[in-house]
N, C-alpha and C. Protein backbone atom coordinates (compact mmCIF):
# COMPACT_ATOMS: atom_id res chain seq x y z
N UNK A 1 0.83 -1.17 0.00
CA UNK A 1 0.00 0.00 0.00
C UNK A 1 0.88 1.24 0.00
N UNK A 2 0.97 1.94 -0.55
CA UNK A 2 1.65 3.01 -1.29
C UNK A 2 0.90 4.33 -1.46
N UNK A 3 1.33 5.32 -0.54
CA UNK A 3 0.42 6.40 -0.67
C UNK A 3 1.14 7.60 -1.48
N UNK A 4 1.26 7.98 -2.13
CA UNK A 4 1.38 9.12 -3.15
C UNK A 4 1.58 10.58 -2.10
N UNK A 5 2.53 11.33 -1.85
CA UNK A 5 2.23 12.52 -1.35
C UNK A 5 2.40 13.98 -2.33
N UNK A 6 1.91 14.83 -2.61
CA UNK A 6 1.97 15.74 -3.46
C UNK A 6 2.50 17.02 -2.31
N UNK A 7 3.61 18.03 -2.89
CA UNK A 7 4.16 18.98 -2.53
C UNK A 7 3.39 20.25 -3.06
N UNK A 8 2.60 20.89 -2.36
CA UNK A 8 1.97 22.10 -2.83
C UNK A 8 3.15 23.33 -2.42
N UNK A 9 3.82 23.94 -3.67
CA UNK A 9 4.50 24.92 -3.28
C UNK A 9 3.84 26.36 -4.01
N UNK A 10 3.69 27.27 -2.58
CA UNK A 10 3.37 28.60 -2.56
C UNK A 10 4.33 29.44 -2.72
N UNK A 11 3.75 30.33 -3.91
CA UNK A 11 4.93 31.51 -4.63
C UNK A 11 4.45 32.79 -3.44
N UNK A 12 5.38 33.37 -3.89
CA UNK A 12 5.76 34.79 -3.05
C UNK A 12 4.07 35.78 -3.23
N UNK A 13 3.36 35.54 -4.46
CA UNK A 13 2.11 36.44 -4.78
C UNK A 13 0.96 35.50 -4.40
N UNK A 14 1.16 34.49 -3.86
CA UNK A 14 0.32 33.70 -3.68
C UNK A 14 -0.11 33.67 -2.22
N UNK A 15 0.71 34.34 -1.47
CA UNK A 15 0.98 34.25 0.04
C UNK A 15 0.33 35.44 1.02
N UNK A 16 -0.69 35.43 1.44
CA UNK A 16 -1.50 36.47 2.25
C UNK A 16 -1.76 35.94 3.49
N UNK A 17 -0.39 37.17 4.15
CA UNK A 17 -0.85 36.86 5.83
C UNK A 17 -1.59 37.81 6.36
N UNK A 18 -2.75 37.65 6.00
CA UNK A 18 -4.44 38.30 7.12
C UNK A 18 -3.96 38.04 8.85
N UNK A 19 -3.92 36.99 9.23
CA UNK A 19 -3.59 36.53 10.31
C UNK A 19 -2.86 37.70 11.14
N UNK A 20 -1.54 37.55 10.65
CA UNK A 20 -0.32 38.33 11.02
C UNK A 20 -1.06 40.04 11.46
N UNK A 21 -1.14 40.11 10.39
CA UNK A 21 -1.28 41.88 9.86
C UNK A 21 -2.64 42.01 11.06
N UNK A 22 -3.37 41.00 11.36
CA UNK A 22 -4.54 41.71 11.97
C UNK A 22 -3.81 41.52 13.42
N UNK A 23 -3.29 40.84 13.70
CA UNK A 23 -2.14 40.52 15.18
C UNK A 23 -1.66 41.97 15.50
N UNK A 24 -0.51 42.41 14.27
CA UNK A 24 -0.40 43.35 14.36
C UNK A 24 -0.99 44.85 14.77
N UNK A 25 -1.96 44.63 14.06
CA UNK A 25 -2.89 45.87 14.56
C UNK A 25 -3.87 45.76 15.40
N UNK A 26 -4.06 44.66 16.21
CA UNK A 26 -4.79 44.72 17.31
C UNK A 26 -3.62 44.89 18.60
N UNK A 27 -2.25 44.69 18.46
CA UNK A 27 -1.47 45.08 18.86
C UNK A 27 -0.97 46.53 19.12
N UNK A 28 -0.90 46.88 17.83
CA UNK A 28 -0.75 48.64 17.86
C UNK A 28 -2.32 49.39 18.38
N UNK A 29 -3.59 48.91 18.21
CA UNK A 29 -4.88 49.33 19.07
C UNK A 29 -4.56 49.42 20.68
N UNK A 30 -3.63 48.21 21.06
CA UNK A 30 -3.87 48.16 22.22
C UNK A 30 -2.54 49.29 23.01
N UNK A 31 -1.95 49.31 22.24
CA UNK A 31 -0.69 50.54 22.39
C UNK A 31 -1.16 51.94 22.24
N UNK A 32 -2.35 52.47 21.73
CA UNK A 32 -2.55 53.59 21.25
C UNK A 32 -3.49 53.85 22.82
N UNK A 33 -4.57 52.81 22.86
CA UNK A 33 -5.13 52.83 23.85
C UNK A 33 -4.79 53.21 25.23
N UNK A 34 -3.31 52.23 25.26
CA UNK A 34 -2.92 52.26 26.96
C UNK A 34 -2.35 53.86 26.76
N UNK A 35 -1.79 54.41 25.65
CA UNK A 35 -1.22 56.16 25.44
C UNK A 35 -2.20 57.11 26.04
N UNK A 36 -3.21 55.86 25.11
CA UNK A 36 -4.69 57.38 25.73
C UNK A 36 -4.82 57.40 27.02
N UNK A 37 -4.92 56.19 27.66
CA UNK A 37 -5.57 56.13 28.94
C UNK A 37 -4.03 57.11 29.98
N UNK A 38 -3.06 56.86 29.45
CA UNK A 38 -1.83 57.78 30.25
C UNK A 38 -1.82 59.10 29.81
N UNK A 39 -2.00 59.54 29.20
CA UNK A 39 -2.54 60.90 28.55
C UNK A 39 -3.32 61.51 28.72
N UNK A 40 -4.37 60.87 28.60
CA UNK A 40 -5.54 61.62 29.42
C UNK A 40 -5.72 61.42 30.72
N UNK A 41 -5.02 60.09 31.22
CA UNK A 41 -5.71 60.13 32.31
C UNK A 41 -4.64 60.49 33.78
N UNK A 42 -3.48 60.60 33.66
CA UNK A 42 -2.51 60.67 34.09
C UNK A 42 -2.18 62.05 34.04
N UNK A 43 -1.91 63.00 32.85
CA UNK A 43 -0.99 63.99 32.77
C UNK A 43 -1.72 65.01 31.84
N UNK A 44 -3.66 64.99 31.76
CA UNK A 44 -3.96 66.73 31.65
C UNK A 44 -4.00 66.86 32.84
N UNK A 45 -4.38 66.38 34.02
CA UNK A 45 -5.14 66.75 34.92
C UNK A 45 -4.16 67.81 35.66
N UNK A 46 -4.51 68.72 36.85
CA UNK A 46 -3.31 68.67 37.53
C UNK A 46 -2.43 67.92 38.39
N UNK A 47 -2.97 67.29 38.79
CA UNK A 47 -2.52 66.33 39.70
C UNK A 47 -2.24 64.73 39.43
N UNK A 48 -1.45 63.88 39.38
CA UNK A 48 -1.44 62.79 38.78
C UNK A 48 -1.91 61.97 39.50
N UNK A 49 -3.29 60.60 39.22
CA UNK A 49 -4.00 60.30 40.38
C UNK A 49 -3.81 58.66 40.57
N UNK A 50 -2.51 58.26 39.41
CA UNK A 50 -2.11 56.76 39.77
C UNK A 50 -0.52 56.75 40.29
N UNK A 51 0.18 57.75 39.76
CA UNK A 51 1.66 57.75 39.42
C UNK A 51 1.56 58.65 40.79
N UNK A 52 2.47 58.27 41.09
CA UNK A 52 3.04 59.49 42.11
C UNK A 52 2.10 60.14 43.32
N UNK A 53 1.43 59.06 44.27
CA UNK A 53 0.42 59.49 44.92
C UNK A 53 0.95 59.99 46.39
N UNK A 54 2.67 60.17 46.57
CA UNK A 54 3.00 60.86 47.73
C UNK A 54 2.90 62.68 47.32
């Protein structure tokens, strides 16, 4: 019994990483986010109300 295996080879235009790229940018969302939340929430105010509470 003899099974046959076939090599599917993928060219360079054939190759779409969705996966990756959305990793990526749910990555950079979550970086922009934690900016905002230190930005706004940290350093308009006058007083800083997580950092530095002596």
């Amino acid at each position: 019994m003899s099974s046959s295996r076939s090599k599917r080879t993928i060219g360079h235009d054939e190759f779409d990483p969705v996966g990756t790229l959305s990793l990526i940018a749910l990555y950079f969302l979550i970086l922009v986010a934690m900016w905002l939340f230190m930005y706004f929430v940290e350093f308009v105010g006058n007083d800083p109300t997580v950092v530095g509470l002596l």
